[in-house]
Protein backbone atom coordinates (compact mmCIF):
# COMPACT_ATOMS: atom_id res chain seq x y z
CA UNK A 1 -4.21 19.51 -28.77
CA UNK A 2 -6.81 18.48 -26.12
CA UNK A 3 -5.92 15.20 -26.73
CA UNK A 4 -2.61 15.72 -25.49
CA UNK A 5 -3.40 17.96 -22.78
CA UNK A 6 -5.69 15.30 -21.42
CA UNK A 7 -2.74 12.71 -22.01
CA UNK A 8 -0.92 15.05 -19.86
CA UNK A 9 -3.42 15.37 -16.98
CA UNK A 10 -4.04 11.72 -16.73
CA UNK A 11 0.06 11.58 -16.07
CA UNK A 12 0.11 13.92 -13.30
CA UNK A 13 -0.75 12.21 -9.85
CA UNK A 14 -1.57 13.91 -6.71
CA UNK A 15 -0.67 12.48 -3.22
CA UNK A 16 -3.86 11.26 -1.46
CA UNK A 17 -4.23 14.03 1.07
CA UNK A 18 -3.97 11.35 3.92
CA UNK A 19 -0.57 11.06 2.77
CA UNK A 20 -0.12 14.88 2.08
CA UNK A 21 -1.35 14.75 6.35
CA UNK A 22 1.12 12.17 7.32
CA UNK A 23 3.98 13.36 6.06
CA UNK A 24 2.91 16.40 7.52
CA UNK A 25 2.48 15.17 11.31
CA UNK A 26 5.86 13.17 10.95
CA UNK A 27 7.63 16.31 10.32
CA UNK A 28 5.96 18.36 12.96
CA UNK A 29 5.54 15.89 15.55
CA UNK A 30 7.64 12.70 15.46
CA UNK A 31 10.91 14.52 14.86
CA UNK A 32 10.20 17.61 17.28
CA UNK A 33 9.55 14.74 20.28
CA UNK A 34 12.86 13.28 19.84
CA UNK A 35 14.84 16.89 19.75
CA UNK A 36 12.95 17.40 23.03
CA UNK A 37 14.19 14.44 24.69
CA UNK A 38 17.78 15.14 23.65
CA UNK A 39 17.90 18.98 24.09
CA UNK A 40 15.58 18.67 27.53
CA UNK A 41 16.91 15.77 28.74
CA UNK A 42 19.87 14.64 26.91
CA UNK A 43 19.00 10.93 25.73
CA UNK A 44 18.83 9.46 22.55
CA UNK A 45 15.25 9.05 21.67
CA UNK A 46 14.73 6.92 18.70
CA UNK A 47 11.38 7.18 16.29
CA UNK A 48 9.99 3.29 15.61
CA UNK A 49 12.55 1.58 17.31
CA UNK A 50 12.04 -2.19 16.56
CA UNK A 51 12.33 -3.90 19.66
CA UNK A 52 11.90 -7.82 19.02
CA UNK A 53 13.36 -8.99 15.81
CA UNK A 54 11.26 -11.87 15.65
CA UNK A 55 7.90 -10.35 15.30
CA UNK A 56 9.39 -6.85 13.79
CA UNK A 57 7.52 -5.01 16.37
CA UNK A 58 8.57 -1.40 16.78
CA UNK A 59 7.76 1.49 19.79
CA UNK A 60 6.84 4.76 18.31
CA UNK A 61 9.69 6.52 20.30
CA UNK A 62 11.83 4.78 22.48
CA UNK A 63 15.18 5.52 24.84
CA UNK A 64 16.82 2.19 24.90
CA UNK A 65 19.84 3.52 27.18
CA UNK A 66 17.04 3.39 30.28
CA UNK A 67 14.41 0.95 28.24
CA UNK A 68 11.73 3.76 28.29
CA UNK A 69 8.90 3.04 25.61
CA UNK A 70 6.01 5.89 24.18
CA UNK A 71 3.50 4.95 22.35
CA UNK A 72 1.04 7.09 20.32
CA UNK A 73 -2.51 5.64 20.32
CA UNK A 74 -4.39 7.23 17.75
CA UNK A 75 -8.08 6.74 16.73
CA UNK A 76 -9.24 6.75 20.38
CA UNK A 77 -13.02 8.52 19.34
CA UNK A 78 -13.01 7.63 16.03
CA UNK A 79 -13.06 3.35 16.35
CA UNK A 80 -9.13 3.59 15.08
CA UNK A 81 -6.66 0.24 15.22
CA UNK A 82 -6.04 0.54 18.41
CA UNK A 83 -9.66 0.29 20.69
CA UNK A 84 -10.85 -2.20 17.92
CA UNK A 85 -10.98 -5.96 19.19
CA UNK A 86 -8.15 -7.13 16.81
CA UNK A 87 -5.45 -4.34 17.26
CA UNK A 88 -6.45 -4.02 21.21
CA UNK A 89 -5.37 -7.62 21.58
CA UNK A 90 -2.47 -6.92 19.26
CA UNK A 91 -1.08 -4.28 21.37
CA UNK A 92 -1.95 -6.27 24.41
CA UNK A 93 0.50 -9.04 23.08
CA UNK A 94 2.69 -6.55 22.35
CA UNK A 95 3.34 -4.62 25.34
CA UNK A 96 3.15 -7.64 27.24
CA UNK A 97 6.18 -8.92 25.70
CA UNK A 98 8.05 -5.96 26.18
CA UNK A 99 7.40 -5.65 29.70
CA UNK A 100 8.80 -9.42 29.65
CA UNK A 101 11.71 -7.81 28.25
CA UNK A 102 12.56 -5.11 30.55
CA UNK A 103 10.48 -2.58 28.67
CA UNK A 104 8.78 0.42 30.43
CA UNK A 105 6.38 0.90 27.94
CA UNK A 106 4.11 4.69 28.52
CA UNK A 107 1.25 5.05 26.10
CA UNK A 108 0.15 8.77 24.86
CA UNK A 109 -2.29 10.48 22.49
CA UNK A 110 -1.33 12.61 19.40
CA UNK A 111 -2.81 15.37 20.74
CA UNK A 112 -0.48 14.74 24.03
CA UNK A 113 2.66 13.94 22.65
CA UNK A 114 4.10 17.11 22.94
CA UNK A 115 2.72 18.12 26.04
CA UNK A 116 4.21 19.03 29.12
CA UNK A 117 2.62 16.15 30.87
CA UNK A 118 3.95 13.57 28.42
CA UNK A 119 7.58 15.23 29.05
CA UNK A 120 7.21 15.00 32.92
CA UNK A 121 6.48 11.88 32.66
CA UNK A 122 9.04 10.75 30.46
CA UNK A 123 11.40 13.09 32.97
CA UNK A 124 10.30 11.47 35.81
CA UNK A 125 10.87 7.83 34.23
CA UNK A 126 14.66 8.97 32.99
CA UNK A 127 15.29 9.65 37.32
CA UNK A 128 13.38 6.85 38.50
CA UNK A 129 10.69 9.19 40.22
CA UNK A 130 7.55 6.99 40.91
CA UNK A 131 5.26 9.32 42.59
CA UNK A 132 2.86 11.05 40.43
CA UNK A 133 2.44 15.21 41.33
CA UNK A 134 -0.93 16.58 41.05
CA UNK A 135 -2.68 13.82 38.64
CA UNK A 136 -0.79 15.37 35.80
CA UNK A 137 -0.70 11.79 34.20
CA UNK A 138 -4.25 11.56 34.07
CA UNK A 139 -5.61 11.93 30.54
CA UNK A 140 -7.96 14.96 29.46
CA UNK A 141 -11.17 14.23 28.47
């Protein structure tokens, strides 16, 4: 019998709980942002929306019908992909070549996605305001 139990154990896997967490913020997060952009301001956002074919690169949300790109930078106190020396450059490339392309390419934090701030500023990018009201696109530290 214990045998068997432990035969039974060993075939039961649990998700990683970084998984268990992603799947969690993608659910909260990533879909709520693009019901807010069509219910607040009636565009089609689109979660990674790959915007060069040739090197598969994606935006975390974009609104192709006015070229309006957010991206997410996670990891900003904690060394993540993005502030270390290979993924800065990376990104550098990156959103370089989608300015080339039209691109108007607005970078976030997780913790600012779903702020009022991010929305203004997404708003104000959707009408083509270019005037910034009381700093409220300056980050919070």
């Amino acid at each position: 019998m214990k045998k068997m139990g432990k035969e039974l154990t060993n075939k039961v896997k649990k998700a990683p709980l970084a998984q268990k967490r992603k799947k969690i913020t993608e659910t909260d997060t990533s879909d709520m942002f693009t019901r807010m952009c069509q219910s607040q301001f009636g565009v089609e956002c689109v979660k990674e929306y790959r915007f060069y074919q040739p090197r598969r690169w994606r935006y975390d949300y974009a609104i192709p019908k006015y070229k309006i790109a957010l991206e997410v930078e996670g990891g900003v106190w904690t060394q993540g992909r993005h502030t270390r020396p290979k993924g800065f450059l990376g990104d550098v490339e990156k959103y370089n070549t989608g300015t080339l392309l039209g691109w108007r390419i607005f970078r976030t934090t997780p913790a600012k996605l779903l702020s009022n701030s991010t929305l203004l500023l997404i708003k104000n990018a959707i009408l083509g305001t270019s005037v910034p009201v009381n700093d409220v696109f300056l980050p919070e530290i």
